[in-house]
N, C-alpha and C. Protein backbone atom coordinates (compact mmCIF):
# COMPACT_ATOMS: atom_id res chain seq x y z
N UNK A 1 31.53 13.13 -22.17
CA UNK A 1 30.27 13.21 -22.87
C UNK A 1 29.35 12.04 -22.52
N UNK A 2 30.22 10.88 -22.59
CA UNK A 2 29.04 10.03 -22.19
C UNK A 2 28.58 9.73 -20.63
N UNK A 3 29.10 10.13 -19.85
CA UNK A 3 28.61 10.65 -18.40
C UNK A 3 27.63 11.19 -18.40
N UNK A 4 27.75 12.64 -19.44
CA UNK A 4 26.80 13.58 -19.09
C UNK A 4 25.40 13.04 -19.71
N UNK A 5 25.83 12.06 -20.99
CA UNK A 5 24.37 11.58 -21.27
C UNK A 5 23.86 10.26 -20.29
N UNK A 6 24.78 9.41 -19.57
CA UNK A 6 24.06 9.13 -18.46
C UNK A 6 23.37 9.45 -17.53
N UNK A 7 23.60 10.41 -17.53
CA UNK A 7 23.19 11.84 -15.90
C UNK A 7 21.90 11.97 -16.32
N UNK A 8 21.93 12.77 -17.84
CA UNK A 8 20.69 12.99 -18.18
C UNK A 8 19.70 12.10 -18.53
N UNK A 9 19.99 11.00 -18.62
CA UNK A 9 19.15 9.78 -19.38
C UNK A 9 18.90 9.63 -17.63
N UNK A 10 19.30 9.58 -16.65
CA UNK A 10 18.82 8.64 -15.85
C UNK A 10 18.04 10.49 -15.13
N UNK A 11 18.31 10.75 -15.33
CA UNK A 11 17.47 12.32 -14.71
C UNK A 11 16.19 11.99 -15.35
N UNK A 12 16.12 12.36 -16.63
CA UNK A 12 14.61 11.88 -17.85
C UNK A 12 13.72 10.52 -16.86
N UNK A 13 14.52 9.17 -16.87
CA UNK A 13 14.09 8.26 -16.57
C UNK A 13 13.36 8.39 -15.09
N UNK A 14 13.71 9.12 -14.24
CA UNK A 14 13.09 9.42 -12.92
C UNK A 14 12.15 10.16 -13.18
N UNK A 15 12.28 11.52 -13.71
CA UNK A 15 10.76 13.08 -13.89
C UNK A 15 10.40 12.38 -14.46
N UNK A 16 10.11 10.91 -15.31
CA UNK A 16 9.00 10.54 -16.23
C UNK A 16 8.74 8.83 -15.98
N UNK A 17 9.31 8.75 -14.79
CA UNK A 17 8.71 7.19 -13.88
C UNK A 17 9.63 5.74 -14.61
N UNK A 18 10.35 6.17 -15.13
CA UNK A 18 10.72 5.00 -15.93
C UNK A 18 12.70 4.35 -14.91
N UNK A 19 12.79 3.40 -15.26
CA UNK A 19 14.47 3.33 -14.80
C UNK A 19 14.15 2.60 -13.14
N UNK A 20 15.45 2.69 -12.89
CA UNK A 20 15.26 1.50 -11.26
C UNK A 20 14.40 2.04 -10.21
N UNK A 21 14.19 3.36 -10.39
CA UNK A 21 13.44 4.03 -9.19
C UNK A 21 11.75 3.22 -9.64
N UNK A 22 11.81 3.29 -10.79
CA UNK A 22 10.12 2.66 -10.79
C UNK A 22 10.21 0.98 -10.50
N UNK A 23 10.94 0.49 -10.62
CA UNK A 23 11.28 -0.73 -11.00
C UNK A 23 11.28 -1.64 -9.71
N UNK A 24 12.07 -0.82 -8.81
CA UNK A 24 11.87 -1.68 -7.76
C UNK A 24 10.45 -1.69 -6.79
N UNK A 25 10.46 -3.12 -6.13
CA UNK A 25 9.39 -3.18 -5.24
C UNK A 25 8.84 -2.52 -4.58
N UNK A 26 7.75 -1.68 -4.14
CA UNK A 26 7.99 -0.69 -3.25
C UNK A 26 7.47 -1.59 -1.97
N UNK A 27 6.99 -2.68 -1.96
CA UNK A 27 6.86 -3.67 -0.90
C UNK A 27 8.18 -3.91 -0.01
N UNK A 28 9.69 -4.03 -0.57
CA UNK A 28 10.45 -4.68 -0.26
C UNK A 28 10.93 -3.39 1.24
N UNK A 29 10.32 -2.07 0.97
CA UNK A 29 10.68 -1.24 2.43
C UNK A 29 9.40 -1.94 3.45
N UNK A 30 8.79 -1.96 3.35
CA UNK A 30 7.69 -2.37 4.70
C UNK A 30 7.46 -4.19 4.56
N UNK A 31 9.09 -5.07 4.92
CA UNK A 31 9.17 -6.27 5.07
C UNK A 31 8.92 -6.32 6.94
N UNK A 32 8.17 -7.37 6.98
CA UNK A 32 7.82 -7.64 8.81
C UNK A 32 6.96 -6.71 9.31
N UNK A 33 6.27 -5.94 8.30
CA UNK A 33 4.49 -4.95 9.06
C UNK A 33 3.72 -5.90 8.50
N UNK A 34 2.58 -5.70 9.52
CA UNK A 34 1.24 -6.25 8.23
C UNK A 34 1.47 -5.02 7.51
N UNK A 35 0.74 -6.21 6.44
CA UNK A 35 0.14 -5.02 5.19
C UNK A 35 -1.24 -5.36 5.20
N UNK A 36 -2.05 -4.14 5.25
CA UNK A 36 -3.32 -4.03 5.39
C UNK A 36 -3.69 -3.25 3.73
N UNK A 37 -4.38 -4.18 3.27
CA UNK A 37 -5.29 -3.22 1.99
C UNK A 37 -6.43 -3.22 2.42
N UNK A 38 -6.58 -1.61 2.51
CA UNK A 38 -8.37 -0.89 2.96
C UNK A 38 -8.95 -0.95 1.81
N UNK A 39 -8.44 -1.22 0.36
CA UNK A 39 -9.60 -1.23 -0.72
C UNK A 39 -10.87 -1.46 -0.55
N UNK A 40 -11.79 -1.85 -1.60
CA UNK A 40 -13.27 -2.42 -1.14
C UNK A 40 -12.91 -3.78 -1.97
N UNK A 41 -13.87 -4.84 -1.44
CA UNK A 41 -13.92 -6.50 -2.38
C UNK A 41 -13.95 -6.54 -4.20
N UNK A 42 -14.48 -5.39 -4.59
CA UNK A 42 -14.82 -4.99 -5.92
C UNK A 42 -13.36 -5.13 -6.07
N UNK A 43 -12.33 -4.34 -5.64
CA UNK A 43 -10.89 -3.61 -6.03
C UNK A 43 -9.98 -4.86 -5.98
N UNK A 44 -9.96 -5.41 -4.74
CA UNK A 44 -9.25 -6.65 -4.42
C UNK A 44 -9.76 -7.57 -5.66
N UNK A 45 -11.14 -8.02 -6.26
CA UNK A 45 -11.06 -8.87 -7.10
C UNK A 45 -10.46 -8.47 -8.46
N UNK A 46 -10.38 -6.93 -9.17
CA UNK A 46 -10.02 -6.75 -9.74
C UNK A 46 -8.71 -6.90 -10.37
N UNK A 47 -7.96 -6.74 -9.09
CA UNK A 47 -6.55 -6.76 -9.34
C UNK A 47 -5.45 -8.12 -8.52
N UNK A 48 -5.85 -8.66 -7.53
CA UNK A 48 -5.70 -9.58 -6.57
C UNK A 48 -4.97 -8.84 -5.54
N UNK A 49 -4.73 -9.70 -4.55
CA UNK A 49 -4.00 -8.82 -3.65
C UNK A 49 -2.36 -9.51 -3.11
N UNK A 50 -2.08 -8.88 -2.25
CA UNK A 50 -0.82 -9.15 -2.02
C UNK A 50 -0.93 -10.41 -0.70
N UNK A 51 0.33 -11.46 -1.28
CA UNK A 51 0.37 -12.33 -0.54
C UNK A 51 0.43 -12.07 1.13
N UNK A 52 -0.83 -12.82 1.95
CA UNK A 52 -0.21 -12.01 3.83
C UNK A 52 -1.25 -10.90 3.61
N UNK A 53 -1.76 -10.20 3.02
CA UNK A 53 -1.80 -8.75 3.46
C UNK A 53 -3.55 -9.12 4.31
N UNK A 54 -3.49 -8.17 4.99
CA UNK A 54 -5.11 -8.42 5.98
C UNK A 54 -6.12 -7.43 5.07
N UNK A 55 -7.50 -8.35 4.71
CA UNK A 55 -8.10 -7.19 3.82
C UNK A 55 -8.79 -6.52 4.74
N UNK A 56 -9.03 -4.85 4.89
CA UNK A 56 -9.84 -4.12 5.69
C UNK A 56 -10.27 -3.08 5.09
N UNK A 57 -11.49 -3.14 4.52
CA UNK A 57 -11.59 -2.00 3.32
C UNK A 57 -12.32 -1.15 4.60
N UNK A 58 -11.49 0.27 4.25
CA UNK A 58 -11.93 1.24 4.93
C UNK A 58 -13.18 2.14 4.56
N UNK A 59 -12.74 2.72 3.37
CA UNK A 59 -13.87 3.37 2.49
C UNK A 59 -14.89 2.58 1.64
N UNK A 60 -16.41 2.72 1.37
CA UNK A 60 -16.56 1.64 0.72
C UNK A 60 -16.84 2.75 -0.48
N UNK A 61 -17.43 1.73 -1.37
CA UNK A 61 -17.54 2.26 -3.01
C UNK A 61 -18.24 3.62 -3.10
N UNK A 62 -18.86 4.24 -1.92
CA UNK A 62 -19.85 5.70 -1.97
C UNK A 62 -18.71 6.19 -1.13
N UNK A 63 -17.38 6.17 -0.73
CA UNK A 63 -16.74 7.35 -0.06
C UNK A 63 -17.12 6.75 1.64
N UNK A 64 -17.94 6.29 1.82
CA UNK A 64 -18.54 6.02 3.31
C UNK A 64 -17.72 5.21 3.91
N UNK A 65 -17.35 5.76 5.00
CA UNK A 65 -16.64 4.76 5.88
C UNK A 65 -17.30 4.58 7.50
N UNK A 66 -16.78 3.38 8.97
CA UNK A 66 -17.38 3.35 9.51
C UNK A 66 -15.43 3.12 10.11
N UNK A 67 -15.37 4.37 11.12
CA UNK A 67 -14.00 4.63 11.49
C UNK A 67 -14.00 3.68 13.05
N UNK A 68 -14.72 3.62 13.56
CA UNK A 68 -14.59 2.58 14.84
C UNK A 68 -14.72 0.90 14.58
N UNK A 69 -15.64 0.71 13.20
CA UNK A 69 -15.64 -0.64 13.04
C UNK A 69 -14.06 -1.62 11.97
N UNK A 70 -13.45 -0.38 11.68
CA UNK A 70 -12.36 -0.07 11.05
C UNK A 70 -11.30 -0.37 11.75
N UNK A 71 -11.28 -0.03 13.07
CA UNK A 71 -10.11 0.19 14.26
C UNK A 71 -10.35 -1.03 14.86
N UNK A 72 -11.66 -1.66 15.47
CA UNK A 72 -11.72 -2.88 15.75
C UNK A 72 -11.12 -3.87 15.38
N UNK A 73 -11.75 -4.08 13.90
CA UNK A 73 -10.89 -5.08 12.90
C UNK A 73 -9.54 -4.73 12.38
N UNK A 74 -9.07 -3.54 12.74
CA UNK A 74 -7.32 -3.59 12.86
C UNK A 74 -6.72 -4.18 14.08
N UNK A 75 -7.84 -4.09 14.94
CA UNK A 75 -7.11 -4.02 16.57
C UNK A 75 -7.19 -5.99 16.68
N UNK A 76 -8.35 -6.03 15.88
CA UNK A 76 -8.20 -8.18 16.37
C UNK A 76 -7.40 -8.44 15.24
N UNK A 77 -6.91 -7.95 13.79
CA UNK A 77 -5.87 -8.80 13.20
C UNK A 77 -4.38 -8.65 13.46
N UNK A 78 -4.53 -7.35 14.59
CA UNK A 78 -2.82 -6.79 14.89
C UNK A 78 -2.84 -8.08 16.61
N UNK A 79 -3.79 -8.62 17.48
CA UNK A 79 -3.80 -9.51 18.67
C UNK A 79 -3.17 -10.50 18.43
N UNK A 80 -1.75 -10.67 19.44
CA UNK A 80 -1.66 -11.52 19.62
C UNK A 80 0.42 -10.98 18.89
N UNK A 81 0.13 -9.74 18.60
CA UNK A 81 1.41 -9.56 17.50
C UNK A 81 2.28 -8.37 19.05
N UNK A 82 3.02 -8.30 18.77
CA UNK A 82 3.97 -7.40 19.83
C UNK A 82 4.02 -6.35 19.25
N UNK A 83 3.68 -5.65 17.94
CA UNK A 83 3.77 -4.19 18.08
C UNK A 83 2.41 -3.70 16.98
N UNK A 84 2.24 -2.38 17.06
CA UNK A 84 0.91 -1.95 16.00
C UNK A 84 1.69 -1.45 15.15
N UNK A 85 2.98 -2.04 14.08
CA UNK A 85 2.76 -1.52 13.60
C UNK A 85 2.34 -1.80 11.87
N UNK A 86 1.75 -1.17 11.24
CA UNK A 86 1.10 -1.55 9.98
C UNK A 86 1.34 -0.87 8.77
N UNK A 87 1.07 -1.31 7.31
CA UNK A 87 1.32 -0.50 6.25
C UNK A 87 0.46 -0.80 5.48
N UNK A 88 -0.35 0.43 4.83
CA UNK A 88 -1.43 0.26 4.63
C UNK A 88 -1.47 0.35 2.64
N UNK A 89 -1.87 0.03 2.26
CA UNK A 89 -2.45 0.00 0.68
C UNK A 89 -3.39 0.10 0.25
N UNK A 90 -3.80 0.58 -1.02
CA UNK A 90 -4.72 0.88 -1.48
C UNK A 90 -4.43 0.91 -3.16
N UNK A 91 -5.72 0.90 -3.79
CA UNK A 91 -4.93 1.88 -5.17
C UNK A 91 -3.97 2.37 -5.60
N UNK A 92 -4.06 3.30 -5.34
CA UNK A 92 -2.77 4.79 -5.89
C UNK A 92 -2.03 5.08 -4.63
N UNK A 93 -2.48 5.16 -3.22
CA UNK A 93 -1.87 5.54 -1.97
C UNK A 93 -2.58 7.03 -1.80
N UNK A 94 -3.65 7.41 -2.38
CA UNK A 94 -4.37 8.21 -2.00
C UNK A 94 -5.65 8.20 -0.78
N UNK A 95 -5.83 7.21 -0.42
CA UNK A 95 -6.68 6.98 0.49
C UNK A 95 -5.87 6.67 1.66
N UNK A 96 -4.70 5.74 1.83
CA UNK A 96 -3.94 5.33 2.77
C UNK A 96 -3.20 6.68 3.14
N UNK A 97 -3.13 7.32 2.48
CA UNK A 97 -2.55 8.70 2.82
C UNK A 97 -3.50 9.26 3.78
N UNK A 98 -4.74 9.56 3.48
CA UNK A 98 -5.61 9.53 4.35
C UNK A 98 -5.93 9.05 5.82
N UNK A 99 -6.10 7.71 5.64
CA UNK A 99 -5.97 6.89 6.49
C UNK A 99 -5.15 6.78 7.96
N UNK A 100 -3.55 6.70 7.03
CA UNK A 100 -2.48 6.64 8.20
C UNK A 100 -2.85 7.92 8.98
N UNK A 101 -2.92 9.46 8.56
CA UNK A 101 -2.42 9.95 9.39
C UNK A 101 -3.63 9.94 10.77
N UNK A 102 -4.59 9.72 10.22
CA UNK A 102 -6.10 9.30 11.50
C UNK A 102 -5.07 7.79 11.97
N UNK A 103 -5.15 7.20 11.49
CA UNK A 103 -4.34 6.15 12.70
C UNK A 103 -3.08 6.24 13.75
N UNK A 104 -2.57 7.04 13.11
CA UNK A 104 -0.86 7.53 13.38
C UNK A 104 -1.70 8.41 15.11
N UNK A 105 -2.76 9.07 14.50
CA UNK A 105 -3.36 10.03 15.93
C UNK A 105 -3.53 8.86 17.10
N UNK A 106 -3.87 8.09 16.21
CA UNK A 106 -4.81 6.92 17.17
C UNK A 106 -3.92 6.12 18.34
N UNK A 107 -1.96 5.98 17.84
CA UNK A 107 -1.41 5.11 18.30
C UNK A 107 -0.46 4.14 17.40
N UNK A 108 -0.95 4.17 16.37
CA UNK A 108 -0.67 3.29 15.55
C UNK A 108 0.82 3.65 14.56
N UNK A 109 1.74 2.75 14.69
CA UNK A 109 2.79 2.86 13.48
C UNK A 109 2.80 2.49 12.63
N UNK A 110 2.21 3.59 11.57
CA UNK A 110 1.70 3.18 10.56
C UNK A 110 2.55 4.01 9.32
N UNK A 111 2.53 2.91 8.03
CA UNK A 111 3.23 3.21 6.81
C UNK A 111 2.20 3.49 5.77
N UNK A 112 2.52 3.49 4.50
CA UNK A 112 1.63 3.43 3.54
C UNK A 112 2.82 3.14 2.13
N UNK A 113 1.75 2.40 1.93
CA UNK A 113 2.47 1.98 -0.43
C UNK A 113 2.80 3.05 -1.32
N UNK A 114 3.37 4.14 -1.30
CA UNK A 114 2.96 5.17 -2.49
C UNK A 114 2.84 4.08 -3.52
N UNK A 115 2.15 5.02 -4.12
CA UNK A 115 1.49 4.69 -5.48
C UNK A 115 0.48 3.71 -5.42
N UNK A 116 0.47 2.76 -4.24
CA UNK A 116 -0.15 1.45 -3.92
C UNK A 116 -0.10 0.50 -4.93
N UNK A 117 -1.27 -0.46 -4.85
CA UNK A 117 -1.38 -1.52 -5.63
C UNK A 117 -1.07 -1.52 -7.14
N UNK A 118 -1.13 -0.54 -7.68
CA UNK A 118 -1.22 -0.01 -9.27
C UNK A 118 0.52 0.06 -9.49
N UNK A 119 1.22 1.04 -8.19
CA UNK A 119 2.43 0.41 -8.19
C UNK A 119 3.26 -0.52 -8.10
N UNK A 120 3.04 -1.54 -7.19
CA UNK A 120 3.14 -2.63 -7.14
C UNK A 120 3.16 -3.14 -8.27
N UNK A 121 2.01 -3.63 -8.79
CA UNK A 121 1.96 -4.66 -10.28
C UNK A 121 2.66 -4.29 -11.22
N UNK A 122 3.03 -2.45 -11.72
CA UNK A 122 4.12 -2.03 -12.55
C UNK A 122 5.40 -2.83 -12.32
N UNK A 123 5.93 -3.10 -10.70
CA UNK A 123 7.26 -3.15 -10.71
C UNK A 123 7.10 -4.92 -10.64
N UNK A 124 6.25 -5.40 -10.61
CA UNK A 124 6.54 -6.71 -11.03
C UNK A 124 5.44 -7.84 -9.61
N UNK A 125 5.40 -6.77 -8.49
CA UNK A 125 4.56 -7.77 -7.64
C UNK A 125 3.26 -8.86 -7.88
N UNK A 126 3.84 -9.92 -7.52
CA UNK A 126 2.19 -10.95 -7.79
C UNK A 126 1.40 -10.74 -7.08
N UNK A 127 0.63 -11.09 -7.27
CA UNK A 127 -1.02 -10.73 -6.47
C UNK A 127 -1.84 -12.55 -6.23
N UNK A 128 -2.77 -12.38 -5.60
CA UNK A 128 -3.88 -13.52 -5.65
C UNK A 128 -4.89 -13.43 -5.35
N UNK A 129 -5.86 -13.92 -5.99
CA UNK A 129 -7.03 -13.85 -6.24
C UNK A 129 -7.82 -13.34 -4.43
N UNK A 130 -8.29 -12.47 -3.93
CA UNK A 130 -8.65 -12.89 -2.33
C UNK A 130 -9.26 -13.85 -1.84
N UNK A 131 -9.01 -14.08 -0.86
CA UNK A 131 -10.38 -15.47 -0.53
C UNK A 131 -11.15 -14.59 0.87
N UNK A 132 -12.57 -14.08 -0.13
CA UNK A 132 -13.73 -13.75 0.68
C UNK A 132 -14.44 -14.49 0.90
């Protein structure tokens, strides 16, 4: 009996985000990529960002993006590194979802945060203030 209410307690705790699956880092799978947050400066001050990560906001606050000036400034903060490959963040991981798979076309080995930044800070990650 009390198995089966483990089973189920930790079943509950997953369909409803709670227990070790939320808990852990989701940073600690993409150790040794950059981490690139495409947020906009608004987002980054809101919440801070992750220690290391390169800021490259892709989309800005109207949805608008500029996809070659985007690739540039991935292409000079990845110089000088031996491989492309990157993991990207955002918010929720709805935009980086986006994102990767136009980069992934491009060349690029590229990851993404589910849940992103919002996840992150749940499971305990620090942040810092950016320096723009």
């Amino acid at each position: 009996m009390v198995d089966f209410l483990r089973t189920a307690l930790g079943a509950v705790a997953l369909i409803f985000g709670g227990g070790a699956a939320q808990a852990a880092d989701p940073l600690s799978a993409h150790e040794g990529r950059m981490i690139v947050d495409i947020r906009t400066p608004g987002e980054w001050r809101q919440t801070g960002v992750v220690d290391g990560a390169v800021l490259l906001t892709f989309f800005d606050e109207r949805g608008r993006y500029d996809a070659a000036a985007f690739v540039a400034s991935l292409d000079s903060a990845l110089a000088g590194r031996d491989s492309r490959e990157v993991t990207l963040i955002c918010r929720t991981g709805s935009r980086t979802g986006q994102v990767k798979g136009y980069l992934q076309g491009l060349g690029y080995d590229v990851d993404h945060v589910e849940g992103g930044i919002m996840r992150a800070l749940r499971a305990g990650v620090r942040t810092a203030p950016p320096a723009l």
